[in-house]
C-alpha atoms as a PDB file:
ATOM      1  CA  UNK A   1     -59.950  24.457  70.995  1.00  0.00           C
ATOM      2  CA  UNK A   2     -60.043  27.075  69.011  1.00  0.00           C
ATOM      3  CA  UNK A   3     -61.634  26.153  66.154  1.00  0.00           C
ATOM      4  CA  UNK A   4     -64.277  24.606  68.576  1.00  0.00           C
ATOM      5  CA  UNK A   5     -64.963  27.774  69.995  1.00  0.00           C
ATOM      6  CA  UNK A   6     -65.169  29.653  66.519  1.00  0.00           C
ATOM      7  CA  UNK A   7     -67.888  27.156  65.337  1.00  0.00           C
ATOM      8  CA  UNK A   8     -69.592  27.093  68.672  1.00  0.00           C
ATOM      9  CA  UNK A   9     -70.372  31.170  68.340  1.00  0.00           C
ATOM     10  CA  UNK A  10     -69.964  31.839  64.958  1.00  0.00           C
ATOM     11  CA  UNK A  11     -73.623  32.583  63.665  1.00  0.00           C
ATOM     12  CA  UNK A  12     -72.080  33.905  60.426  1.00  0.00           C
ATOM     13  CA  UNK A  13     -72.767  37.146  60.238  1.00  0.00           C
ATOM     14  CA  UNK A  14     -68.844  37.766  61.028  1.00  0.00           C
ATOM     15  CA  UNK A  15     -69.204  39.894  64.462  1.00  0.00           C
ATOM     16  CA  UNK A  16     -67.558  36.991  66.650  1.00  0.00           C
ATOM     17  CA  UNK A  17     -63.672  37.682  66.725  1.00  0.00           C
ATOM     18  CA  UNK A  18     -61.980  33.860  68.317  1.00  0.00           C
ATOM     19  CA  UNK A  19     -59.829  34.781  70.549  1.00  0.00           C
ATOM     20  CA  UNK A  20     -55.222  34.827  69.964  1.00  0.00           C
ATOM     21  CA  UNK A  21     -54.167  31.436  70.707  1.00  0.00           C
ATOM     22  CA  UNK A  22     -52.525  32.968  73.668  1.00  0.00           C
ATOM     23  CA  UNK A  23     -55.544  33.257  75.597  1.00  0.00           C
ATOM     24  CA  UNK A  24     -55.803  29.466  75.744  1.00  0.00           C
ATOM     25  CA  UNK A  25     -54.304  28.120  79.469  1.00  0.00           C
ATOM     26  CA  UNK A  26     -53.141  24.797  76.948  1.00  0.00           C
ATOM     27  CA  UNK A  27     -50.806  26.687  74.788  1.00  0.00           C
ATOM     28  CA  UNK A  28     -49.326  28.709  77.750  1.00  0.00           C
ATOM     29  CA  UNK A  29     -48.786  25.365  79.427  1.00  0.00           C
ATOM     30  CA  UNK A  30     -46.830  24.089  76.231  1.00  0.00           C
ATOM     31  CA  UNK A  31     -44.695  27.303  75.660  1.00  0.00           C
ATOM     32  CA  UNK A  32     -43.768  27.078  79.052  1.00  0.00           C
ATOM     33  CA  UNK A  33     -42.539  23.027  78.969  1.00  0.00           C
ATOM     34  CA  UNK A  34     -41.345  23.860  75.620  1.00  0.00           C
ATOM     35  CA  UNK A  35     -39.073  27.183  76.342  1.00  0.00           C
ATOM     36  CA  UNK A  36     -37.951  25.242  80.153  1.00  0.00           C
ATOM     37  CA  UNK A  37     -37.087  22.309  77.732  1.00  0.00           C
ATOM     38  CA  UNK A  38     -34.975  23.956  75.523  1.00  0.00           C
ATOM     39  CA  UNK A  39     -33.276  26.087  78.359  1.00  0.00           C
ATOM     40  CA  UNK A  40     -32.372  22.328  80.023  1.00  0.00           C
ATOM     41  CA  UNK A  41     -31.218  21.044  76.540  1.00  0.00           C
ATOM     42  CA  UNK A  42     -29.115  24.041  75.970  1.00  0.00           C
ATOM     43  CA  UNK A  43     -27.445  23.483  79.373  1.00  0.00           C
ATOM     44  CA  UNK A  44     -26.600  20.282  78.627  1.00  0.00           C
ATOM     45  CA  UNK A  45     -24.136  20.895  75.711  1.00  0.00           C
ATOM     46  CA  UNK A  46     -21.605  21.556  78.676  1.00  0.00           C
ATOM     47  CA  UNK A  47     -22.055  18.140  80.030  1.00  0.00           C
ATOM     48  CA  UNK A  48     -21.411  15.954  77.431  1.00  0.00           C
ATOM     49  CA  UNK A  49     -20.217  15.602  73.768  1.00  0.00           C
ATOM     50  CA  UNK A  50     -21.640  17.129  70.611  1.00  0.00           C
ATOM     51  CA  UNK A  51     -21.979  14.167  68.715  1.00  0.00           C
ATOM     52  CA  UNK A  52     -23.386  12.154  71.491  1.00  0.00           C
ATOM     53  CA  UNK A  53     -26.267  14.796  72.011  1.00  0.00           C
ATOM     54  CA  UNK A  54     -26.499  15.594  68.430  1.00  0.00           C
ATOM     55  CA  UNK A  55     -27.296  12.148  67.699  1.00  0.00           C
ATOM     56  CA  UNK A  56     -29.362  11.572  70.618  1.00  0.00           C
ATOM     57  CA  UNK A  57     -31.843  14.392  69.423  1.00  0.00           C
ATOM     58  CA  UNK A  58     -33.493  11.558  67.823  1.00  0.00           C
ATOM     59  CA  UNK A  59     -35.220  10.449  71.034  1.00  0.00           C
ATOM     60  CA  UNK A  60     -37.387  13.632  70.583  1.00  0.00           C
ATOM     61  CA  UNK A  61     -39.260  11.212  67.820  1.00  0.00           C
ATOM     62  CA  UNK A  62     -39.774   8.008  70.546  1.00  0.00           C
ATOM     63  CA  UNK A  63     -41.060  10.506  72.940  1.00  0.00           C
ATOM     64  CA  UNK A  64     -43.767  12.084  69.703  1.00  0.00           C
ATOM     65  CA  UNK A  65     -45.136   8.503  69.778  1.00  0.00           C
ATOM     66  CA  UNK A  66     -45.765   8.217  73.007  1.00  0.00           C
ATOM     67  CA  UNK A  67     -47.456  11.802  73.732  1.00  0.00           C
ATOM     68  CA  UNK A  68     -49.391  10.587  70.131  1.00  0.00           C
ATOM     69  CA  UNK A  69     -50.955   7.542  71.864  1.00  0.00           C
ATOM     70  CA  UNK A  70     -51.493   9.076  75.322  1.00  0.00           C
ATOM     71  CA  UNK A  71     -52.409  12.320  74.442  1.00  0.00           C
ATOM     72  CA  UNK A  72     -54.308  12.609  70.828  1.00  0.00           C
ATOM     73  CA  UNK A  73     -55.177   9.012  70.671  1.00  0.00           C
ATOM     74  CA  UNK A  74     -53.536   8.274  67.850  1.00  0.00           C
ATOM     75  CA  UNK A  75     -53.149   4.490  66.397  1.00  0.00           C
ATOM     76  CA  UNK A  76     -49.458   3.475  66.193  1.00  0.00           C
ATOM     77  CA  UNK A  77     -48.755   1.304  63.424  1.00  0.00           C
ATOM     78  CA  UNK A  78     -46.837  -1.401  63.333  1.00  0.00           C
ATOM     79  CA  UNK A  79     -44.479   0.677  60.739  1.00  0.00           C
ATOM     80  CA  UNK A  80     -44.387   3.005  63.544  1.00  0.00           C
ATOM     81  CA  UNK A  81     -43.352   0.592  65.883  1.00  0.00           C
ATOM     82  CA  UNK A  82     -40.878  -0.671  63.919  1.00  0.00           C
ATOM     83  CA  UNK A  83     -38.873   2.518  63.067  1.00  0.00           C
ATOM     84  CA  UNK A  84     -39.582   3.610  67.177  1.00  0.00           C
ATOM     85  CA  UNK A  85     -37.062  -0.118  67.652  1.00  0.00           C
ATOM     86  CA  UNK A  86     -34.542   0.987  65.542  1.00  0.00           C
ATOM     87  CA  UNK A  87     -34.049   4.726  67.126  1.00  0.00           C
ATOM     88  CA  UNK A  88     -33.695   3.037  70.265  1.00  0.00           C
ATOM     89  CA  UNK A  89     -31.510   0.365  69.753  1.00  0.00           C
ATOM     90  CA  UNK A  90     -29.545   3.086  67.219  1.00  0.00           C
ATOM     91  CA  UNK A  91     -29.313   4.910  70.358  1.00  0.00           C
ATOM     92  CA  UNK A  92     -28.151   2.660  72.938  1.00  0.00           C
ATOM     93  CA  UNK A  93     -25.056   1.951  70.394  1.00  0.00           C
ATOM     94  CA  UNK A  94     -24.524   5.597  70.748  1.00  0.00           C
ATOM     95  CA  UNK A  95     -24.555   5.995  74.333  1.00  0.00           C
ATOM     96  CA  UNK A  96     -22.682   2.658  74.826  1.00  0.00           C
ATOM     97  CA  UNK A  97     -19.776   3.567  71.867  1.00  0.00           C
ATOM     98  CA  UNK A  98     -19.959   7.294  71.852  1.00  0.00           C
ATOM     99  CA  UNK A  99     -17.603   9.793  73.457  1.00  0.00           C
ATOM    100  CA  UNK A 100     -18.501   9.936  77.106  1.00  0.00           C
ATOM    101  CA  UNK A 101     -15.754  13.118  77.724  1.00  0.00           C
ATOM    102  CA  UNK A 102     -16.593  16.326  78.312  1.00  0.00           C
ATOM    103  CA  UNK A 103     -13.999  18.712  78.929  1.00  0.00           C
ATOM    104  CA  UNK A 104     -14.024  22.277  79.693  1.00  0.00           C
ATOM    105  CA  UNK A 105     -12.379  24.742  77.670  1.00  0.00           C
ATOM    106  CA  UNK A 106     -11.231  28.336  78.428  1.00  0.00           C
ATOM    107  CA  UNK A 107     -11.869  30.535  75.754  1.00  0.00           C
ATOM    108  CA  UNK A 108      -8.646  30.824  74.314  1.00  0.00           C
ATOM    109  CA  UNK A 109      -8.620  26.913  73.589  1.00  0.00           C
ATOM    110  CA  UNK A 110     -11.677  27.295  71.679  1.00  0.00           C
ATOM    111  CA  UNK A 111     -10.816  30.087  69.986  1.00  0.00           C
ATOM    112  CA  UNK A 112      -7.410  28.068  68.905  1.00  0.00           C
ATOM    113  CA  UNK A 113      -9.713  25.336  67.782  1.00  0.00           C
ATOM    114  CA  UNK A 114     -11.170  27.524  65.106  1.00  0.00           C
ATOM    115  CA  UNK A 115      -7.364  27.725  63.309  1.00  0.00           C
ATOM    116  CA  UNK A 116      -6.805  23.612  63.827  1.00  0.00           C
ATOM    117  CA  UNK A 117      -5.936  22.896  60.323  1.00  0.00           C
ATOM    118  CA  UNK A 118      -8.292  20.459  60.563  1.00  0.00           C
ATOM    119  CA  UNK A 119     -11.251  22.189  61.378  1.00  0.00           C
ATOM    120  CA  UNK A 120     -10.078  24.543  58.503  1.00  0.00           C
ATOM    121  CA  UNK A 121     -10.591  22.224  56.134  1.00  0.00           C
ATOM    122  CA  UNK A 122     -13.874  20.714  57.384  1.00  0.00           C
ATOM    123  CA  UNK A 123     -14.997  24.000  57.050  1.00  0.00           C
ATOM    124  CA  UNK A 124     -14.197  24.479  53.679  1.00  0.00           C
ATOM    125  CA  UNK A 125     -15.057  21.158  52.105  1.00  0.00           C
ATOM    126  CA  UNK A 126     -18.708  22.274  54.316  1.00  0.00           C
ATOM    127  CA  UNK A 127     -18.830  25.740  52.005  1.00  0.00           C
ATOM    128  CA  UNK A 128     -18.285  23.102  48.991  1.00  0.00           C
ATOM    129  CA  UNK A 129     -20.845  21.001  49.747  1.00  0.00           C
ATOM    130  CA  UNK A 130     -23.258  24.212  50.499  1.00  0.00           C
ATOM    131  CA  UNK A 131     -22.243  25.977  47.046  1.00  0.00           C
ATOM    132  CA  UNK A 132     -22.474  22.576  44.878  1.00  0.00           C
ATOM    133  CA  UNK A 133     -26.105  21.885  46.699  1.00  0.00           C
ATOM    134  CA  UNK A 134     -27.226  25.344  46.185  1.00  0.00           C
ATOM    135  CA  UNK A 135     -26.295  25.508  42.742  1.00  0.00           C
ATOM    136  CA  UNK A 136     -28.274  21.733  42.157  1.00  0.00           C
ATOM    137  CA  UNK A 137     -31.162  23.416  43.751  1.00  0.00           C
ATOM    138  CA  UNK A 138     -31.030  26.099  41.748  1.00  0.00           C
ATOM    139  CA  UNK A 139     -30.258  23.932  38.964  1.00  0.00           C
ATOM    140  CA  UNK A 140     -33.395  21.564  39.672  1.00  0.00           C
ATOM    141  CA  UNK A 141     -35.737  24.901  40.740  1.00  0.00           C
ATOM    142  CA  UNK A 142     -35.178  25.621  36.871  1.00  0.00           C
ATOM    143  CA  UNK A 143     -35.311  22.295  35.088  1.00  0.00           C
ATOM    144  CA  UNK A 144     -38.587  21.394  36.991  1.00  0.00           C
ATOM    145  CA  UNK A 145     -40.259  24.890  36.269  1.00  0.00           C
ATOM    146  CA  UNK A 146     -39.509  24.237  32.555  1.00  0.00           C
ATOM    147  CA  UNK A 147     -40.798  20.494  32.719  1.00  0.00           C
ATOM    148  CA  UNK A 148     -43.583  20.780  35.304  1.00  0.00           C
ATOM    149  CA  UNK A 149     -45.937  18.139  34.362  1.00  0.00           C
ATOM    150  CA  UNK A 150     -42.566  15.483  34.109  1.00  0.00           C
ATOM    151  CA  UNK A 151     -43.190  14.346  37.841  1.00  0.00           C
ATOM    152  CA  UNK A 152     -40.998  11.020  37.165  1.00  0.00           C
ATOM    153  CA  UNK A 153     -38.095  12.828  37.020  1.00  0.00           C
ATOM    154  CA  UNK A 154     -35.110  12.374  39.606  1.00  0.00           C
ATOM    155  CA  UNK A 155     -35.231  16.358  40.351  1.00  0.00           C
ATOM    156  CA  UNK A 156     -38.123  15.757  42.665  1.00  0.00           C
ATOM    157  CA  UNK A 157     -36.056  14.016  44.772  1.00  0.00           C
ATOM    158  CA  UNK A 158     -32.977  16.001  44.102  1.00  0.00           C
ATOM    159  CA  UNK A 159     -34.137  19.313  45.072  1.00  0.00           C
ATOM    160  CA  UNK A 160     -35.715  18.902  48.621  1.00  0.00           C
ATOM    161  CA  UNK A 161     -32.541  16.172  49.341  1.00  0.00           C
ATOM    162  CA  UNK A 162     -30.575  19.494  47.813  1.00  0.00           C
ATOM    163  CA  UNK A 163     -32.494  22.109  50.034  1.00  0.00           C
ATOM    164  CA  UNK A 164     -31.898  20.360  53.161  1.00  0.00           C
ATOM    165  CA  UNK A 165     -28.342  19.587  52.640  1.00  0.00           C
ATOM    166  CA  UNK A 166     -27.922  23.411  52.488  1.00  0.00           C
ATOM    167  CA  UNK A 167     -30.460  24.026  55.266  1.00  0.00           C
ATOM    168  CA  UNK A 168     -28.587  20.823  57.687  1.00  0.00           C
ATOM    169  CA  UNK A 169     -25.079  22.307  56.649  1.00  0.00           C
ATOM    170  CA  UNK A 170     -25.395  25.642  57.714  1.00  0.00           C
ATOM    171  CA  UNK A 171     -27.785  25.299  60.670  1.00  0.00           C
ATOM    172  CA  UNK A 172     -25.810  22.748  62.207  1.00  0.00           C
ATOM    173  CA  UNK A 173     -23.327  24.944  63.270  1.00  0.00           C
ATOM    174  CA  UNK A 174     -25.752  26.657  65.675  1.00  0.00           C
ATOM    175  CA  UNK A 175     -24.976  23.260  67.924  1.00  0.00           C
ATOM    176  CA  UNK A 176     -21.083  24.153  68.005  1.00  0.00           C
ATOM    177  CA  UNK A 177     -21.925  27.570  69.226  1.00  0.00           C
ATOM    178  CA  UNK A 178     -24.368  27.108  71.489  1.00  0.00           C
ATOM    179  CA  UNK A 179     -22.108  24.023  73.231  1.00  0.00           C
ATOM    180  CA  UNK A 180     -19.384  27.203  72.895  1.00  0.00           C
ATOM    181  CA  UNK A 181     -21.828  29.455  74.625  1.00  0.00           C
ATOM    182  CA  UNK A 182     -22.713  26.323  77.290  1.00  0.00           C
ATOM    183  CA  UNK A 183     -18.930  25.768  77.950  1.00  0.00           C
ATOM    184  CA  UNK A 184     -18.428  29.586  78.437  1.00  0.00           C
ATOM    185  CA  UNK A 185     -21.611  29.866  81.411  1.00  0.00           C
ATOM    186  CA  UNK A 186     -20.038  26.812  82.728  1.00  0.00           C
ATOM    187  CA  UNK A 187     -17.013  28.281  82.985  1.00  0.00           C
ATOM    188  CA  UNK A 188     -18.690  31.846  84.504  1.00  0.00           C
ATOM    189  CA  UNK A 189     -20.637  29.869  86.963  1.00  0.00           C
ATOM    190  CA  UNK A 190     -17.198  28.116  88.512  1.00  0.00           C
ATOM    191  CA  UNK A 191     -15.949  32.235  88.572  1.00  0.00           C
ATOM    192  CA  UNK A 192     -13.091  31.481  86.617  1.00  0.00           C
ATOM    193  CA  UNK A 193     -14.646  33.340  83.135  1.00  0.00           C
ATOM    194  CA  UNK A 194     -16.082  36.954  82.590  1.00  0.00           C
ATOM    195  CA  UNK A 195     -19.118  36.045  80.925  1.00  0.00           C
ATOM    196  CA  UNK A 196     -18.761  39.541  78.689  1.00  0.00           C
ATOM    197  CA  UNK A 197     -16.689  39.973  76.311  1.00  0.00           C
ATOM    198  CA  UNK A 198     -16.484  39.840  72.265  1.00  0.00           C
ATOM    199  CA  UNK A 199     -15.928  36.480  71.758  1.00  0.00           C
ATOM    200  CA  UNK A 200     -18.783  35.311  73.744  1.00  0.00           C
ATOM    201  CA  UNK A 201     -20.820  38.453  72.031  1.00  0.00           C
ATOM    202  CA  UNK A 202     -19.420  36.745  68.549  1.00  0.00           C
ATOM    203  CA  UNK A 203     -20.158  33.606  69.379  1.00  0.00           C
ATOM    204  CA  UNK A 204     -23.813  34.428  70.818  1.00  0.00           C
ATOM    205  CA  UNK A 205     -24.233  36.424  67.414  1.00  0.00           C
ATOM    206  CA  UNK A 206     -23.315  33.547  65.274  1.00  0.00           C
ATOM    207  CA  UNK A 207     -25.380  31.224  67.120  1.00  0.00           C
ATOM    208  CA  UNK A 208     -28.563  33.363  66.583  1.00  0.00           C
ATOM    209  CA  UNK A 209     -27.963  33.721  63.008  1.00  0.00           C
ATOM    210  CA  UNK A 210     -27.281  30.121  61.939  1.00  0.00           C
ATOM    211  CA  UNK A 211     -30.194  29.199  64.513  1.00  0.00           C
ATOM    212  CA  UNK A 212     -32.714  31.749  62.899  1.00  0.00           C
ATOM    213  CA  UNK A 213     -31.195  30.417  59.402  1.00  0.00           C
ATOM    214  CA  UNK A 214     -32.326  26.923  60.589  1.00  0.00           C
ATOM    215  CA  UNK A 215     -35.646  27.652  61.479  1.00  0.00           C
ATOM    216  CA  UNK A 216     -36.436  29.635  59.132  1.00  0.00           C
ATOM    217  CA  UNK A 217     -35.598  26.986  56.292  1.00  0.00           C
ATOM    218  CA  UNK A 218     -37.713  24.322  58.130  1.00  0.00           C
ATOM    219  CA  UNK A 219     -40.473  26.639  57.783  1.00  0.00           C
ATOM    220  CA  UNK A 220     -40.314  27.297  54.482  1.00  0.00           C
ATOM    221  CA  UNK A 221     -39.663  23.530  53.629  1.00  0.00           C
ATOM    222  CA  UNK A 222     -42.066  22.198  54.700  1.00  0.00           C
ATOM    223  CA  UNK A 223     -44.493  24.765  52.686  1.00  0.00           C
ATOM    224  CA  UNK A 224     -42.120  24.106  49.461  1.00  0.00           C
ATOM    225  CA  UNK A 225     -42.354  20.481  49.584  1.00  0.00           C
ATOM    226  CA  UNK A 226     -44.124  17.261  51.174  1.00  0.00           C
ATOM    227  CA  UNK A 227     -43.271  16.590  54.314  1.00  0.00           C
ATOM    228  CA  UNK A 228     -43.273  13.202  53.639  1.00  0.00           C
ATOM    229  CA  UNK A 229     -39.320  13.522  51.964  1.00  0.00           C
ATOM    230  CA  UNK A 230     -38.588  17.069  53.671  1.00  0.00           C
ATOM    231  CA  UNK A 231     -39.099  16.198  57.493  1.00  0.00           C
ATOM    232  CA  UNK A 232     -36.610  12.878  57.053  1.00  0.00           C
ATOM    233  CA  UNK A 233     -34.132  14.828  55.582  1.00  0.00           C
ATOM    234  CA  UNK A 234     -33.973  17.640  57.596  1.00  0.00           C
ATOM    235  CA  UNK A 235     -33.572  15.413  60.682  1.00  0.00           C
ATOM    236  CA  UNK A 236     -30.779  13.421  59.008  1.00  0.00           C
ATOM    237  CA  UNK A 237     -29.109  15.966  57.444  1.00  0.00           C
ATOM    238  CA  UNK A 238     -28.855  17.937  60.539  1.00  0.00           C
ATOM    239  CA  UNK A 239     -28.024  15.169  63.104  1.00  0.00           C
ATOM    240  CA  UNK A 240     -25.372  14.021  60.778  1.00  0.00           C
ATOM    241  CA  UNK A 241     -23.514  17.737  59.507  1.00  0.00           C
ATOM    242  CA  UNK A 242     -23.986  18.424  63.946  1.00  0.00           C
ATOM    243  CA  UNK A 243     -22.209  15.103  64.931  1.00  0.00           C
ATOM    244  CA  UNK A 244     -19.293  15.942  61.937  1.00  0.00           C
ATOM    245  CA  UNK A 245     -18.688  18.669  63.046  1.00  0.00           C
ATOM    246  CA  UNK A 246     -18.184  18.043  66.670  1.00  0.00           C
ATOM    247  CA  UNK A 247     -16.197  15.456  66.211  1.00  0.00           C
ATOM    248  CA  UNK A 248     -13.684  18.126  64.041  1.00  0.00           C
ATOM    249  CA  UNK A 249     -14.019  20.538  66.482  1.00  0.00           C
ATOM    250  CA  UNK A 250     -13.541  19.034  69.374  1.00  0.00           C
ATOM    251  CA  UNK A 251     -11.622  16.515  68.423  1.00  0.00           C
ATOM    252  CA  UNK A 252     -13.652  14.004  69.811  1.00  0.00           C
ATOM    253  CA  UNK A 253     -12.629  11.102  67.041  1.00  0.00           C
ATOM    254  CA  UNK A 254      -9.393  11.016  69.264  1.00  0.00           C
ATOM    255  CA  UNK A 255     -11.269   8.783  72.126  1.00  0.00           C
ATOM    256  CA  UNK A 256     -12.405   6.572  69.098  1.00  0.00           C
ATOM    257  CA  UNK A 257     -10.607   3.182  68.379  1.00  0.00           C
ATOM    258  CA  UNK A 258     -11.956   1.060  65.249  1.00  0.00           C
ATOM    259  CA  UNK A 259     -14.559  -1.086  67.202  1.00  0.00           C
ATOM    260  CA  UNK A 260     -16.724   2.213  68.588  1.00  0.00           C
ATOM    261  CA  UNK A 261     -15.896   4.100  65.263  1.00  0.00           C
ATOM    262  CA  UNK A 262     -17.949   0.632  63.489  1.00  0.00           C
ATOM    263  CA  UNK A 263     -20.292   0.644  66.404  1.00  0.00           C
ATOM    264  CA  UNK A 264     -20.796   4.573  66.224  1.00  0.00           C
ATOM    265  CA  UNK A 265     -21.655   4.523  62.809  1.00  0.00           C
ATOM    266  CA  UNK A 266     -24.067   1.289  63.141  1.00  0.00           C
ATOM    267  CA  UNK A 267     -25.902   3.409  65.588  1.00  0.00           C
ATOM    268  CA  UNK A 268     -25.987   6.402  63.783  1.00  0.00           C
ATOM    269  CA  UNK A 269     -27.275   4.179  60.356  1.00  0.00           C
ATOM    270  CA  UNK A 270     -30.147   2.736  62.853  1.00  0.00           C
ATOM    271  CA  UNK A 271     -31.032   6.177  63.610  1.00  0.00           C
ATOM    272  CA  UNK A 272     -31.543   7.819  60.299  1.00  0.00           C
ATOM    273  CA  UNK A 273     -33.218   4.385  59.335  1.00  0.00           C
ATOM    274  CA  UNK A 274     -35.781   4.838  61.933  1.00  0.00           C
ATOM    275  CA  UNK A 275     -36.114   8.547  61.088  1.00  0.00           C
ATOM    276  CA  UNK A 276     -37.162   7.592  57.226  1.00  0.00           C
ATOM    277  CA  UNK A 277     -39.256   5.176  58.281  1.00  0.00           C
ATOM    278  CA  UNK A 278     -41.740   7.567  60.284  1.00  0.00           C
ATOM    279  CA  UNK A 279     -42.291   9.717  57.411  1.00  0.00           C
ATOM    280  CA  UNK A 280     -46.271   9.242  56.393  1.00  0.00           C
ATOM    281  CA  UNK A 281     -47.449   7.332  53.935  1.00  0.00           C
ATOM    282  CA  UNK A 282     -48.309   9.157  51.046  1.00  0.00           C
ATOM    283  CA  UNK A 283     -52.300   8.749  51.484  1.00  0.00           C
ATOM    284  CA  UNK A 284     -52.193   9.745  55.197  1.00  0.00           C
ATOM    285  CA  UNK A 285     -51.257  13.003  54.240  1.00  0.00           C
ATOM    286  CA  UNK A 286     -48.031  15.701  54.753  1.00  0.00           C
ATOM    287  CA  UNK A 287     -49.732  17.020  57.621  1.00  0.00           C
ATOM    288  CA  UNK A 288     -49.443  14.210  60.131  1.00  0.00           C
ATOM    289  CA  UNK A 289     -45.872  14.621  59.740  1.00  0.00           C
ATOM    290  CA  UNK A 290     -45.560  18.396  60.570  1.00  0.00           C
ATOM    291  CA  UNK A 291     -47.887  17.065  63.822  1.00  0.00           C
END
């Protein structure tokens, strides 16, 4: 609309200034649905498990399609189609196998949580897999800056896969604070929790940073590389480090005999199947995947 209006008064002699995109009634609209959206989906970390909502983040993509067809008038392929079937199906085996408990914790519990020699080591083989992904991006940043017409190599693969490992990794962890944060205004609304005090301020803290860390890196992914390999791995790399580590943290594996652990996982595989398969093709363009 913008655009439209530029061209529509633009005589090009420079004097017409288009307006901030905050003038326009559409994008006021869409802020609004999109900050009341995220409010909702932030609330609903203290309804249900981490790795159940984690993984069904996914239905974000189902929901693109449809708002494509209805809204922009896009064609959906039959590609499309095809990877849309396997998101859902992936996630009706995570809604019908998945952990359907949802405790509430005081904040002492959680903050014992954070010594479970368990989580202790999740976290530390998570700082391994950060510093050995770092140092292969670095590794690959240098190889392909010394060999930059050799586009057959396997570092052009390597390095986003790399980049988003580190960016998934670390920004997943804004999911186990902000379910922290959820559980803690749960626990304030039922008067049984001071909402103030420094473990919720550390917690809210930690959340901000690893969230800002996460957005951040999407942004400047997806100006570093195609977004025909960076989107897909960003998705599964972060649905997959979130659902890991709620099921350490909360100790949600302990519902879990073998039958939903197989079923889990065939859901989760469906998922990140369908998620690869709605990257663009590579004639199409790496916009239409940003859009």
């Amino acid at each position: 609309q913008r655009e439209k209006l530029y061209s529509s008064n633009n005589q090009g002699d420079g004097k017409f200034v288009p307006k901030s995109v905050m003038y326009f009634q559409t994008w006021r609209i869409g802020i609004l649905f999109f900050a009341v959206g995220n409010c909702l989906n932030f609330m609903s970390f203290a309804y249900a498990a981490q790795s159940l909502l984690a993984a069904l983040g996914s239905i974000q993509f189902v929901s693109n399609i449809a708002f494509a067809y209805v809204v922009l008038n896009k064609t959906i392929s039959v590609k499309v189609m095809v990877a849309t079937t396997f998101i859902v199906f992936g996630n009706v085996f995570l809604v019908s196998f998945g952990n359907h408990q949802s405790p509430v914790y005081t904040p002492e519990q959680l903050i014992a949580k954070y010594s479970n020699l368990v989580f202790v080591l999740y976290c530390m083989s998570l700082v391994f897999v950060v510093a050995l992904s770092q140092y292969l991006y670095r590794s690959g940043e240098t190889i392909l800056s010394d060999n930059a017409k050799d586009t057959s190599t396997h570092w052009r693969t390597l390095l986003p896969f790399s980049y988003a490992i580190v960016s998934g990794a670390i920004g997943s962890c804004s999911v186990l604070f902000a379910k922290s944060l959820s559980n803690m205004l749960r626990l304030t609304m039922s008067s049984r929790y001071q909402f103030h005090s420094w473990f919720t301020y550390s917690i809210l803290l930690l959340f901000l940073c690893t969230a800002g860390f996460w957005m951040a890196r999407l942004n400047e992914g997806l100006s570093l590389f195609d977004a025909i390999l960076i989107v897909p791995m960003f998705q599964i790399a972060w649905t997959f480090f979130s659902i890991c580590t709620g099921f350490v943290y909360f100790q949600e594996y302990q519902v879990f005999d073998t039958l939903r652990i197989i079923m889990f996982m065939l859901g989760m595989t469906f998922v990140f199947i369908g998620i690869s398969l709605l990257a663009p093709d590579e004639n199409k363009g790496a916009h239409l995947a940003i859009s």
